[in-house]
Protein backbone atom coordinates (compact mmCIF):
# COMPACT_ATOMS: atom_id res chain seq x y z
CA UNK A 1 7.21 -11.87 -33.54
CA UNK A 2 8.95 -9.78 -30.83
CA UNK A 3 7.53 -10.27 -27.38
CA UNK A 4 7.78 -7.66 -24.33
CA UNK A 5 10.62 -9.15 -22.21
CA UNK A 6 9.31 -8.05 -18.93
CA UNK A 7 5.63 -9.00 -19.54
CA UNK A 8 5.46 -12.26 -22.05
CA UNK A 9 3.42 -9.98 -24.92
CA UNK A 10 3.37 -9.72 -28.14
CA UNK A 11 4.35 -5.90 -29.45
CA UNK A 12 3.47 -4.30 -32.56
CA UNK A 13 6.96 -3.51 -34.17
CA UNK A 14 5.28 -0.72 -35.50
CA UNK A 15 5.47 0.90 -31.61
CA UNK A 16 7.29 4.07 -30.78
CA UNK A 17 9.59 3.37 -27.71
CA UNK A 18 6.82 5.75 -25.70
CA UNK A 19 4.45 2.76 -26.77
CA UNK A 20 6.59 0.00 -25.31
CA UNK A 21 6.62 2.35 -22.12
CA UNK A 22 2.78 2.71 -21.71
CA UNK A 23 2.20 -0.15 -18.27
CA UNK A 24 5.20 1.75 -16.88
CA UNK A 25 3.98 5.23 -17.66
CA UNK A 26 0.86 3.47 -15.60
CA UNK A 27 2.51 2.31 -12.96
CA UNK A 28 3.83 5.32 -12.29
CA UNK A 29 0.93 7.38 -12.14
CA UNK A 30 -0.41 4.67 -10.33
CA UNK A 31 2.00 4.94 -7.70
CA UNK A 32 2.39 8.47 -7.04
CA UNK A 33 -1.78 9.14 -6.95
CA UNK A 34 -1.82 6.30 -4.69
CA UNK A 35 1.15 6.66 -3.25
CA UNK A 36 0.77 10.71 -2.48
CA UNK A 37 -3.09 10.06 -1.50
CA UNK A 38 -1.95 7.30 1.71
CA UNK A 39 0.59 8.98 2.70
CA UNK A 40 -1.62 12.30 3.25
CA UNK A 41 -3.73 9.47 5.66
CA UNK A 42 -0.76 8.83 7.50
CA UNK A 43 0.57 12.60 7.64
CA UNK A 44 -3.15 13.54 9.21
CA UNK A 45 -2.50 10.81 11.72
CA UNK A 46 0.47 11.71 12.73
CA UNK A 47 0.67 15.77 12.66
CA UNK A 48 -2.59 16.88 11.69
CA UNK A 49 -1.84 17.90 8.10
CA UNK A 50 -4.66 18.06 5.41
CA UNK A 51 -7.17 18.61 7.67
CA UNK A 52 -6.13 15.92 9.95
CA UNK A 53 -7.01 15.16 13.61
CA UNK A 54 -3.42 14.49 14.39
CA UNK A 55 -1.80 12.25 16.68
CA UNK A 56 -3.46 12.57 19.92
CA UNK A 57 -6.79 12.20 18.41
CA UNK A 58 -5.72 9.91 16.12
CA UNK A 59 -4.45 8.11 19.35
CA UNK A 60 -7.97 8.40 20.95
CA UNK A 61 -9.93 7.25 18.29
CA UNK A 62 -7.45 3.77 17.93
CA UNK A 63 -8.54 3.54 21.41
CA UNK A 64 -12.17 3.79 21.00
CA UNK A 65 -11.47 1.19 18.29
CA UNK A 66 -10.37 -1.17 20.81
CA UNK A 67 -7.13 -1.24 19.49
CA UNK A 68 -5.46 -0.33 22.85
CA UNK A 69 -3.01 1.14 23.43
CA UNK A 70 -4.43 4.00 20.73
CA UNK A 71 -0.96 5.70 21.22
CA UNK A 72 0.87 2.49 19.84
CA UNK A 73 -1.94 1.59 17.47
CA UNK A 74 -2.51 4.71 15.96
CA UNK A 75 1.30 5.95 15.54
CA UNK A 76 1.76 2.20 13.82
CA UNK A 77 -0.92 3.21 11.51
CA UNK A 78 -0.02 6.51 11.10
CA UNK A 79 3.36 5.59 10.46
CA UNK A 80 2.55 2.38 8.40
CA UNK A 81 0.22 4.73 5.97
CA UNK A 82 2.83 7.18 5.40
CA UNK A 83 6.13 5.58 4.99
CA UNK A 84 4.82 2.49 3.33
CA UNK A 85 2.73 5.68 0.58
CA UNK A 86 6.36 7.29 0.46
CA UNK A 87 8.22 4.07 -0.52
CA UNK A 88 5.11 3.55 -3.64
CA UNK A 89 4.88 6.95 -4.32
CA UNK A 90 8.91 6.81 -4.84
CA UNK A 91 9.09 3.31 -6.23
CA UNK A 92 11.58 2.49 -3.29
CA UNK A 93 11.70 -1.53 -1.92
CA UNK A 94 8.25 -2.00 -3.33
CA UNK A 95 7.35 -5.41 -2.41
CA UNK A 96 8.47 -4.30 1.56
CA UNK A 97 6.02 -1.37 0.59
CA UNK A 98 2.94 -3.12 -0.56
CA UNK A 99 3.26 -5.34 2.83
CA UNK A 100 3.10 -2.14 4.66
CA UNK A 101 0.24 -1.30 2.63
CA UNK A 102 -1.52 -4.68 2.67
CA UNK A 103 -0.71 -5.55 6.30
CA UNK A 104 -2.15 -1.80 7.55
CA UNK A 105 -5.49 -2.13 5.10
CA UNK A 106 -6.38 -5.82 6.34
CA UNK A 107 -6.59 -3.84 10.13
CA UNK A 108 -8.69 -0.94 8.83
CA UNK A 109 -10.80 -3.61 7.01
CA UNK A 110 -11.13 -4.92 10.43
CA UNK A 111 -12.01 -1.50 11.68
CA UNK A 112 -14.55 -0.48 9.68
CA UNK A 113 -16.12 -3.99 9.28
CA UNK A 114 -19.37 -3.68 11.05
CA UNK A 115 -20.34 -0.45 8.32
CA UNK A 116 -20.43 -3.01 5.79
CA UNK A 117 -18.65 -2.55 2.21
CA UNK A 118 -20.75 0.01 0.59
CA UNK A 119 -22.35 2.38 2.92
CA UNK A 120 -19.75 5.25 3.16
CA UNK A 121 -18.72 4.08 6.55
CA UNK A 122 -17.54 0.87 5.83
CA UNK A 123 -14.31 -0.93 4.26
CA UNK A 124 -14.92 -0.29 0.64
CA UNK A 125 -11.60 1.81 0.98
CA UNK A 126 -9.38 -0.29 2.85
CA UNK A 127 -10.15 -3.20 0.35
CA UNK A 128 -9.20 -0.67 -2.84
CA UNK A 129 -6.21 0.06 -0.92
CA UNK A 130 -5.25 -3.32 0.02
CA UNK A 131 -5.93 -4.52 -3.65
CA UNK A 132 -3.45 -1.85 -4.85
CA UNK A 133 -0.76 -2.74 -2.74
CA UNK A 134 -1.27 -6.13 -3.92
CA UNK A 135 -0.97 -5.84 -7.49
CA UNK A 136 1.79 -3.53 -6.86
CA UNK A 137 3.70 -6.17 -4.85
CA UNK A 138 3.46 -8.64 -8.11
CA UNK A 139 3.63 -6.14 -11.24
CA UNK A 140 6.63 -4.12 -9.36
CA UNK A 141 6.69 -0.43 -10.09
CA UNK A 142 7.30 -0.46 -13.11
CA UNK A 143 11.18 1.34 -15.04
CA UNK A 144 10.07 4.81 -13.81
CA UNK A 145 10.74 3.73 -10.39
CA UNK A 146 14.17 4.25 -8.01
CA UNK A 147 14.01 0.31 -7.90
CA UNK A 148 14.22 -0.28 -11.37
CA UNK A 149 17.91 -1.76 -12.67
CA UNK A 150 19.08 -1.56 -8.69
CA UNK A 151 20.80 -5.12 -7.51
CA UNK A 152 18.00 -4.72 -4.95
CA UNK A 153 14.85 -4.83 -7.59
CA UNK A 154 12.52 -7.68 -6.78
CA UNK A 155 8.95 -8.53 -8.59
CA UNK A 156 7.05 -11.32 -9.30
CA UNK A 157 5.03 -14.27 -8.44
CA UNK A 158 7.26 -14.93 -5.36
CA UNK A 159 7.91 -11.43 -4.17
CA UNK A 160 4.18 -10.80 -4.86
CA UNK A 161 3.33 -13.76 -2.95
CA UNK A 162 6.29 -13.58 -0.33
CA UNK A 163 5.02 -9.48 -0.18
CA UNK A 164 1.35 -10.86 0.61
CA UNK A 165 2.54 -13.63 3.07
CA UNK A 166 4.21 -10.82 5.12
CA UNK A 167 1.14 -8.62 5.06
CA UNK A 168 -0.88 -11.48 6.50
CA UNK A 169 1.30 -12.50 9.37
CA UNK A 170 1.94 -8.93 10.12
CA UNK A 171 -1.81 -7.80 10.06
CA UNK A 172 -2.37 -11.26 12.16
CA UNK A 173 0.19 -10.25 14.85
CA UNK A 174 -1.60 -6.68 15.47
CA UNK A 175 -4.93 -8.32 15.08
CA UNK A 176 -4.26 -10.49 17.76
CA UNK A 177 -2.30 -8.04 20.02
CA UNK A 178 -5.51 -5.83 19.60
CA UNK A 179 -7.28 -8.76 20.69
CA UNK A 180 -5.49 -9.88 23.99
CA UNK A 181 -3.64 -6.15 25.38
């Protein structure tokens, strides 16, 4: 029986080659919606595009957050959204990606905590976000990807996990910097 080398599954040997490359034709799409779709978030934080309140109010709301200074808070956000969607959206150091991505969604689950998960206003986002920066980090992005076949290609149960781990301390770190500043 041949197996899929990358995932541990049997194939049909019946499969055209486009067959063999349906998860990665996934992943891709995968990536860029999600990908294209955060980093919009972070380009409205930063300069206003898409209908965005841009960086000064971006910087005032991050205050009225309590995440003070809203200047420092917000542009990490802003920045964190849109460099970590670039590097998914491109397939680029994707387990350093899906940190960004995890790390920045466990804060806005923070944020939007007290609207609860499914009223509109609360973290149902954040927690889709954070859960696809998460798988990403373990499935890697897949061949259609600048990562894929590069000496610096990593994916995995340990660069999922070692991906996570980094998202936690990270998200800790601003948590409790929000906290005590």
């Amino acid at each position: 029986m041949n197996t899929n080398r990358t995932l541990g599954r049997p194939t049909d040997p019946s499969a055209t080659t486009l067959d063999n490359s349906a998860a990665d034709i996934g992943l891709l799409v995968l990536r860029v919606v999600f990908g294209g779709l955060l980093a919009a978030h972070g380009a409205q934080k930063l300069f206003g595009w898409f209908s965005g309140m841009g960086w000064s109010a971006n910087a005032a709301a991050f205050d009225s957050m309590g995440y003070n200074p809203g200047k420092v808070f917000g542009t990490l956000a802003g920045l964190s959204e849109f460099t970590g969607g670039i590097l998914l959206l491109l397939g680029l150091l994707t387990p350093l990606a899906s940190a960004i991505v995890l790390g920045t969604m466990i804060n806005a689950i923070n944020a939007t905590w007290g609207g609860g998960l499914l009223t509109g206003k609360g973290y149902e986002m954040p927690v889709l976000f954070a859960a696809v920066g998460a798988a990403v980090a373990f499935t890697g992005p897949g061949k259609f990807a600048l990562d894929h076949g590069r000496p610096w290609q990593r994916q995995g149960v340990v660069w999922g996990g070692a991906a996570i781990a980094v998202a936690v301390v990270a998200a800790v770190i601003t948590l409790i910097l929000k906290w005590t500043l």
